[in-house]
C-alpha atoms as a PDB file:
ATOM      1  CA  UNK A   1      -6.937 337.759 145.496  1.00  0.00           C
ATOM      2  CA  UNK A   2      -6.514 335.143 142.966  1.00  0.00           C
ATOM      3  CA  UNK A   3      -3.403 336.219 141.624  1.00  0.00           C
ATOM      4  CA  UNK A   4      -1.524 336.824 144.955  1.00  0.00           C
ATOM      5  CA  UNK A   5       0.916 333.842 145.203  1.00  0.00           C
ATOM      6  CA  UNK A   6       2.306 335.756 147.812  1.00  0.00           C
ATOM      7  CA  UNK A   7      -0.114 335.168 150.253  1.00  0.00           C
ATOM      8  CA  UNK A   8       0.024 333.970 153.765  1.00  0.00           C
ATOM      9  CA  UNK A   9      -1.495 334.427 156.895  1.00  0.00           C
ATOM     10  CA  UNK A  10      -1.243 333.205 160.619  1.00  0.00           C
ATOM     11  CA  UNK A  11      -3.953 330.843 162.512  1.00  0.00           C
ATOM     12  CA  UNK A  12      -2.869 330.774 165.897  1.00  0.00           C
ATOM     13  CA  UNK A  13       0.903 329.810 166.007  1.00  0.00           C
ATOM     14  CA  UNK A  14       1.117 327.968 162.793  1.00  0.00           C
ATOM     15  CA  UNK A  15       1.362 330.214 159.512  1.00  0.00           C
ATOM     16  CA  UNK A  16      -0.160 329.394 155.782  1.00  0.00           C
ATOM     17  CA  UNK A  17       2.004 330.112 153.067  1.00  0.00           C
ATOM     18  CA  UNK A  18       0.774 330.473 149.332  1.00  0.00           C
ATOM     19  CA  UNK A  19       2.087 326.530 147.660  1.00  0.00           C
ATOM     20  CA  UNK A  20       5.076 327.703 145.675  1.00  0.00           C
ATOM     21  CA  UNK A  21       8.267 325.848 143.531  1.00  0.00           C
ATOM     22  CA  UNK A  22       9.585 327.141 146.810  1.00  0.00           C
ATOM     23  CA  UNK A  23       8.190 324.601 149.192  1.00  0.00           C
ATOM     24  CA  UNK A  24       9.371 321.915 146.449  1.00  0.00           C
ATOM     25  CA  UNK A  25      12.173 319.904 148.693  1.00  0.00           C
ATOM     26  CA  UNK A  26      10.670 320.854 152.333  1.00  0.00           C
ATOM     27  CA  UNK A  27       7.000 319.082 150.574  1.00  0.00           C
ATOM     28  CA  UNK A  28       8.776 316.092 148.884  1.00  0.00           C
ATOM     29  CA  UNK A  29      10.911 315.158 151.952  1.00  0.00           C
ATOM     30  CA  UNK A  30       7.588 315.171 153.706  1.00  0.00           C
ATOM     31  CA  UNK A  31       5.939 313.046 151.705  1.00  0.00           C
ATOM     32  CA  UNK A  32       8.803 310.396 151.761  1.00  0.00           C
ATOM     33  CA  UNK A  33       8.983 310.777 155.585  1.00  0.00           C
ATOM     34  CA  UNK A  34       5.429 310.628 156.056  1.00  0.00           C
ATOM     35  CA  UNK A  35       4.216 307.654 153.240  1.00  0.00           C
ATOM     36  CA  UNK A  36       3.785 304.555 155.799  1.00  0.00           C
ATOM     37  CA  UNK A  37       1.850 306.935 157.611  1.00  0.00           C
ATOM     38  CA  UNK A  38      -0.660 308.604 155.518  1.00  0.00           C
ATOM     39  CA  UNK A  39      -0.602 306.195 152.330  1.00  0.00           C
ATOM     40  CA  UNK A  40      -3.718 304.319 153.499  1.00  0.00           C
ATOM     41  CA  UNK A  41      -5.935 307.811 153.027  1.00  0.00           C
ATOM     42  CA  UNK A  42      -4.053 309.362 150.127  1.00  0.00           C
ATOM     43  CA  UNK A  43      -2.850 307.580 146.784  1.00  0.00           C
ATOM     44  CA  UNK A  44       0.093 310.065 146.113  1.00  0.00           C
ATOM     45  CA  UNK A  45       1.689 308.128 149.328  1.00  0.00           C
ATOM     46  CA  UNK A  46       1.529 304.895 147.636  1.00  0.00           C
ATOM     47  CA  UNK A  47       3.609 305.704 144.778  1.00  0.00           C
ATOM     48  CA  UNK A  48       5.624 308.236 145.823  1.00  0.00           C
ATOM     49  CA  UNK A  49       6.316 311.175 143.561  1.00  0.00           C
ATOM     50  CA  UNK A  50      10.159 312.442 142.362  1.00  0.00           C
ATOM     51  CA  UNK A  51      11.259 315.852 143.226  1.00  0.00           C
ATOM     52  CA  UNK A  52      10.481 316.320 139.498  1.00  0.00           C
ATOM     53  CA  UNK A  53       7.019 315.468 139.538  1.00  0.00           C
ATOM     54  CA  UNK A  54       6.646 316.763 143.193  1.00  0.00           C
ATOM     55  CA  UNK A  55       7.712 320.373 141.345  1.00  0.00           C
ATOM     56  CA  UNK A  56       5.197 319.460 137.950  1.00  0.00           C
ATOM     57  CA  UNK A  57       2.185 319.214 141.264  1.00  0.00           C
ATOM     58  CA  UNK A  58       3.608 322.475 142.200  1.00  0.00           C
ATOM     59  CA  UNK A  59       3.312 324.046 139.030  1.00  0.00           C
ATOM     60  CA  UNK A  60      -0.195 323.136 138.395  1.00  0.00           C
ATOM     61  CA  UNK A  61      -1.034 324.220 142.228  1.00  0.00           C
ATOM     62  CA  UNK A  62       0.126 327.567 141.036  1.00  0.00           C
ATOM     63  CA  UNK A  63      -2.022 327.282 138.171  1.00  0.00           C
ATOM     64  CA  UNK A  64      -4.878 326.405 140.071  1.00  0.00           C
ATOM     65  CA  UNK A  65      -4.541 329.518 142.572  1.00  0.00           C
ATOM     66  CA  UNK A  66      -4.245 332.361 139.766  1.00  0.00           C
ATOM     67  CA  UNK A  67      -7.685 330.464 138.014  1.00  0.00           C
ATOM     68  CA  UNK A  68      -9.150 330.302 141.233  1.00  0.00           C
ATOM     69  CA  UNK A  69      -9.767 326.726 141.115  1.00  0.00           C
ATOM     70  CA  UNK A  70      -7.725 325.857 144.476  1.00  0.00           C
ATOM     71  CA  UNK A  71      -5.908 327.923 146.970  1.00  0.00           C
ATOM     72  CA  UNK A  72      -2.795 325.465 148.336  1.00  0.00           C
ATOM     73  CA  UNK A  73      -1.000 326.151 151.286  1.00  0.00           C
ATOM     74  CA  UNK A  74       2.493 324.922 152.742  1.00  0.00           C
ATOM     75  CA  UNK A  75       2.106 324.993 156.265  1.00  0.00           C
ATOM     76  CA  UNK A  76       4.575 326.246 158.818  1.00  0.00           C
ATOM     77  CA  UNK A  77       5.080 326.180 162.705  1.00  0.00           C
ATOM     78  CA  UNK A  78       8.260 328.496 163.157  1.00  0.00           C
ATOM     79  CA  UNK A  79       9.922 327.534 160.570  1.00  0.00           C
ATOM     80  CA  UNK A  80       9.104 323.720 160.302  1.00  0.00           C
ATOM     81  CA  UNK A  81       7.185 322.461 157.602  1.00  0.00           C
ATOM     82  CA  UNK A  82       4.216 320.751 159.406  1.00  0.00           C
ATOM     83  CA  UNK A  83       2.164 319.843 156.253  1.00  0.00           C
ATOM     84  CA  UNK A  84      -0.480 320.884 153.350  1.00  0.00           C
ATOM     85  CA  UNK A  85      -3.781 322.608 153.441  1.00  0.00           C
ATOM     86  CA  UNK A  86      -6.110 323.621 150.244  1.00  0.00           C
ATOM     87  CA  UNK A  87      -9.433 324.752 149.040  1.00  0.00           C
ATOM     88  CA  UNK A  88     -10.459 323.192 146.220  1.00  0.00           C
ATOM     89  CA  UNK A  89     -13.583 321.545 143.788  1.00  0.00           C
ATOM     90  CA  UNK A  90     -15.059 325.255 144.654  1.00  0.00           C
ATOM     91  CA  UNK A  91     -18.740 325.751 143.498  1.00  0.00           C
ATOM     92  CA  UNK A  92     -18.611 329.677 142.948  1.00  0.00           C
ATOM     93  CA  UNK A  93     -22.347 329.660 141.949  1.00  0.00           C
ATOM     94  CA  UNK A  94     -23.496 327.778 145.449  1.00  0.00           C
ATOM     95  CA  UNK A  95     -20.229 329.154 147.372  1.00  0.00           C
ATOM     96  CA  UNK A  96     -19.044 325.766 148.786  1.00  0.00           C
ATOM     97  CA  UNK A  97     -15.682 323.957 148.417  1.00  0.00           C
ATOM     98  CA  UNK A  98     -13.909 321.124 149.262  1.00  0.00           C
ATOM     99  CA  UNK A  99     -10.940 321.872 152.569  1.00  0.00           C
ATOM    100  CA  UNK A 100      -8.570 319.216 152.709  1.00  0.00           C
ATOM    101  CA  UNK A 101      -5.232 318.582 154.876  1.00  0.00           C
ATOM    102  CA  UNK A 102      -2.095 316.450 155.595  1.00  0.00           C
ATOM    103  CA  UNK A 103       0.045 316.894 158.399  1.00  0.00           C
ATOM    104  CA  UNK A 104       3.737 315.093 157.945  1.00  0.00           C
ATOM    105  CA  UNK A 105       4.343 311.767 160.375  1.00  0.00           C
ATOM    106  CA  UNK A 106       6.717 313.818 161.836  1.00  0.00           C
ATOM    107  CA  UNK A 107       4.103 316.244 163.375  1.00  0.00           C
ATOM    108  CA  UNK A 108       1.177 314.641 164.023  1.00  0.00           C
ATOM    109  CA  UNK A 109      -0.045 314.620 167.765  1.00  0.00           C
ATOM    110  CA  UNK A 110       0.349 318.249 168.587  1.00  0.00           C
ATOM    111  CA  UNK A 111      -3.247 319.826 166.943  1.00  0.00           C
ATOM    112  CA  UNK A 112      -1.737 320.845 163.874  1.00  0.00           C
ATOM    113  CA  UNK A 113      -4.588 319.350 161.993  1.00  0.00           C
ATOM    114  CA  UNK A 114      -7.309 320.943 163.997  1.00  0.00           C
ATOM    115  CA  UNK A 115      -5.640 324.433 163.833  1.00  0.00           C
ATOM    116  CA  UNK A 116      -5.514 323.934 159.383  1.00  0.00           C
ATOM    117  CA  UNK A 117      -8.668 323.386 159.605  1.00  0.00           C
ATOM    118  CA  UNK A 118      -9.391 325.969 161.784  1.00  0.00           C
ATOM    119  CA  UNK A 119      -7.246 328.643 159.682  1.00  0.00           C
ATOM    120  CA  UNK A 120      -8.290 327.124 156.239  1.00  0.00           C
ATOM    121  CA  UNK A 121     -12.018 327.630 157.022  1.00  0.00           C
ATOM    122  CA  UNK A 122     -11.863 331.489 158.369  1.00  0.00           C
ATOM    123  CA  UNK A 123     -10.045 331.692 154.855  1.00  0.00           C
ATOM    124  CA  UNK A 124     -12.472 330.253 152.498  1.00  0.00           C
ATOM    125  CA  UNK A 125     -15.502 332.313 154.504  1.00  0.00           C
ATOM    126  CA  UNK A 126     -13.265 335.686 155.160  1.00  0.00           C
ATOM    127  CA  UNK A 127     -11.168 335.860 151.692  1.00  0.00           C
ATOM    128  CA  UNK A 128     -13.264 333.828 149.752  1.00  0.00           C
ATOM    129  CA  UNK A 129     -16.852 334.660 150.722  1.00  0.00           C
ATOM    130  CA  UNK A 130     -17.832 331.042 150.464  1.00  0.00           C
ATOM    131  CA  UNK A 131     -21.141 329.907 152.699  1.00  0.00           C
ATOM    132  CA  UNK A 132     -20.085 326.374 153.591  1.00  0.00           C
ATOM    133  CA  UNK A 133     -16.556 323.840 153.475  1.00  0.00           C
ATOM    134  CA  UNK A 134     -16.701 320.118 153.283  1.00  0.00           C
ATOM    135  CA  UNK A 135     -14.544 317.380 154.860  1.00  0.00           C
ATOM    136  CA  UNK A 136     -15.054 314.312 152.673  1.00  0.00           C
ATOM    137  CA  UNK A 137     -13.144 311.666 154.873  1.00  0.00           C
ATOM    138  CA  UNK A 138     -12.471 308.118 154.485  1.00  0.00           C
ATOM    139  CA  UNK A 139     -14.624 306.272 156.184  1.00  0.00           C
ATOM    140  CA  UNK A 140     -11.921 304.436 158.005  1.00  0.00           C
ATOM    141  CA  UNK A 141      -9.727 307.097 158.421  1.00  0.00           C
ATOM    142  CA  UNK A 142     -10.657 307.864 162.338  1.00  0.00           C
ATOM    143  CA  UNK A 143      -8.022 310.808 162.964  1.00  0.00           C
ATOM    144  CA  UNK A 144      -9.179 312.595 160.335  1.00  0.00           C
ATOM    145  CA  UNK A 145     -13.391 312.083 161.488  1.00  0.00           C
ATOM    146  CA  UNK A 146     -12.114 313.135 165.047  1.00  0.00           C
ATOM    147  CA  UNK A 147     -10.665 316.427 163.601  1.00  0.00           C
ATOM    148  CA  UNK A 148     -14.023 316.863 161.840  1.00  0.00           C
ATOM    149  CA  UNK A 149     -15.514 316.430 164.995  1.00  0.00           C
ATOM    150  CA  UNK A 150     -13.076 318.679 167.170  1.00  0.00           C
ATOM    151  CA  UNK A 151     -13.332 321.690 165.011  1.00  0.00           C
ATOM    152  CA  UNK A 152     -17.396 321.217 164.999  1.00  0.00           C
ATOM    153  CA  UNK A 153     -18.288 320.058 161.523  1.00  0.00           C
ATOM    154  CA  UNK A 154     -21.297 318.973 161.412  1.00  0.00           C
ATOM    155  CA  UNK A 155     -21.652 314.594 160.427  1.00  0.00           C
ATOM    156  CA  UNK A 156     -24.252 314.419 156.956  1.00  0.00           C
ATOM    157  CA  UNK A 157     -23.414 310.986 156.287  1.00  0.00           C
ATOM    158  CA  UNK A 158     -21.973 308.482 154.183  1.00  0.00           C
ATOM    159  CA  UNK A 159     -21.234 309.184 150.698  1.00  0.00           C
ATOM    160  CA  UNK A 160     -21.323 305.644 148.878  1.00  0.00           C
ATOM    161  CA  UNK A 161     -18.140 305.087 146.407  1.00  0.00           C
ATOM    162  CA  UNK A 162     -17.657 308.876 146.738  1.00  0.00           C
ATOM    163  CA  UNK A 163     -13.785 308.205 146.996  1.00  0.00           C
ATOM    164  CA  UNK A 164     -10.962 306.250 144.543  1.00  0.00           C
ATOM    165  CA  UNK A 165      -8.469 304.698 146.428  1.00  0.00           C
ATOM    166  CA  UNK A 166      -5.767 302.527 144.446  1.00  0.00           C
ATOM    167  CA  UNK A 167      -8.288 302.111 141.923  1.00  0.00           C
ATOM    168  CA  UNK A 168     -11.477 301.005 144.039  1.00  0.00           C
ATOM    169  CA  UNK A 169     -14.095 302.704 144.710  1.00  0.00           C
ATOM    170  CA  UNK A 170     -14.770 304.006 149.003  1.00  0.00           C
ATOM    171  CA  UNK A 171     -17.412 305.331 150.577  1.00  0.00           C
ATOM    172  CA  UNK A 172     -17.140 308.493 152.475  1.00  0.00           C
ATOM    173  CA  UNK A 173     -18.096 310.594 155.561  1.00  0.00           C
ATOM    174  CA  UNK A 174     -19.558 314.107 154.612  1.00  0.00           C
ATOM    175  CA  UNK A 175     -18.543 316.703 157.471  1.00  0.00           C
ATOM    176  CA  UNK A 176     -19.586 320.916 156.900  1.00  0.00           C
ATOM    177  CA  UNK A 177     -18.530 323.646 158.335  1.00  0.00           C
ATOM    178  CA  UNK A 178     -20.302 326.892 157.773  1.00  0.00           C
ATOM    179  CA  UNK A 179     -19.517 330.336 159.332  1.00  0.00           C
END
């Protein structure tokens, strides 16, 4: 399992594709299209990465998939790129992990989110054996708490200054999903 970069499934109508070098231009035009968007909730946006570091992330994505630290996805409806989905932080002795998400500007409004969650928990409980996902959100970032909330993740509360953002310390809303 850890090893195979070649994995991908299908959620629905939207399919998960193993993060690769591959996804390198379809992910960095994203990020570029999507940065006024999303830049509030994720620091990459704010300083926009080159298509040289974008493929250095990439690289160390891999990394984290074969060491079984992370399990990135590029995610696809047909064949448009629609956004990112991972696994990571994973606690393999208490089988939790962190699930996170972005969808690109260019996609948002049409459930994408809701359906990477969706997918990206049946894969961290089917093909990971893990016993519980977290959503740590912004506290301020609404669309994301309503996805929580959509997809029935269950609201534990703040986190104080669980979250750097541009340097300053945020608090956070803890959402859990468990099979």
């Amino acid at each position: 399992m850890r090893n195979d970069m070649r994995m991908q499934f299908h959620h629905q109508n939207i399919k998960f594709e193993a993060l690769s070098e591959a996804h390198c231009q379809e992910y960095w035009q994203s990020i570029e299209r999507s940065r006024s968007h999303v830049e509030s909730w994720l620091v990459i946006f704010f300083s926009p990465p080159t298509e040289d570091e974008t493929r250095t992330f990439l690289q160390e994505r891999h990394s984290d998939w074969q060491q079984g630290n992370g399990y990135y996805f590029a995610i696809f409806h047909e064949a448009t790129f629609v956004g990112l989905g991972f696994i990571n932080t994973i606690n393999l002795r208490h089988r939790f992990a962190n699930l996170g998400y972005w969808v690109d500007s260019a996609q948002t409004g049409r459930g994408y989110a809701t359906k990477i969650v969706q997918g990206l928990s049946d894969f961290a409980f089917d093909k990971l054996a893990l016993c519980r996902v977290e959503l740590v959100v912004d506290v301020y970032n609404n669309a994301s708490r309503k996805v929580a909330e959509k997809v029935g993740a269950v609201y534990e509360g703040i986190l104080r200054n669980c979250l750097q953002l541009y340097g300053k310390p945020c608090d956070a809303a803890m959402y859990s999903i468990i099979p």
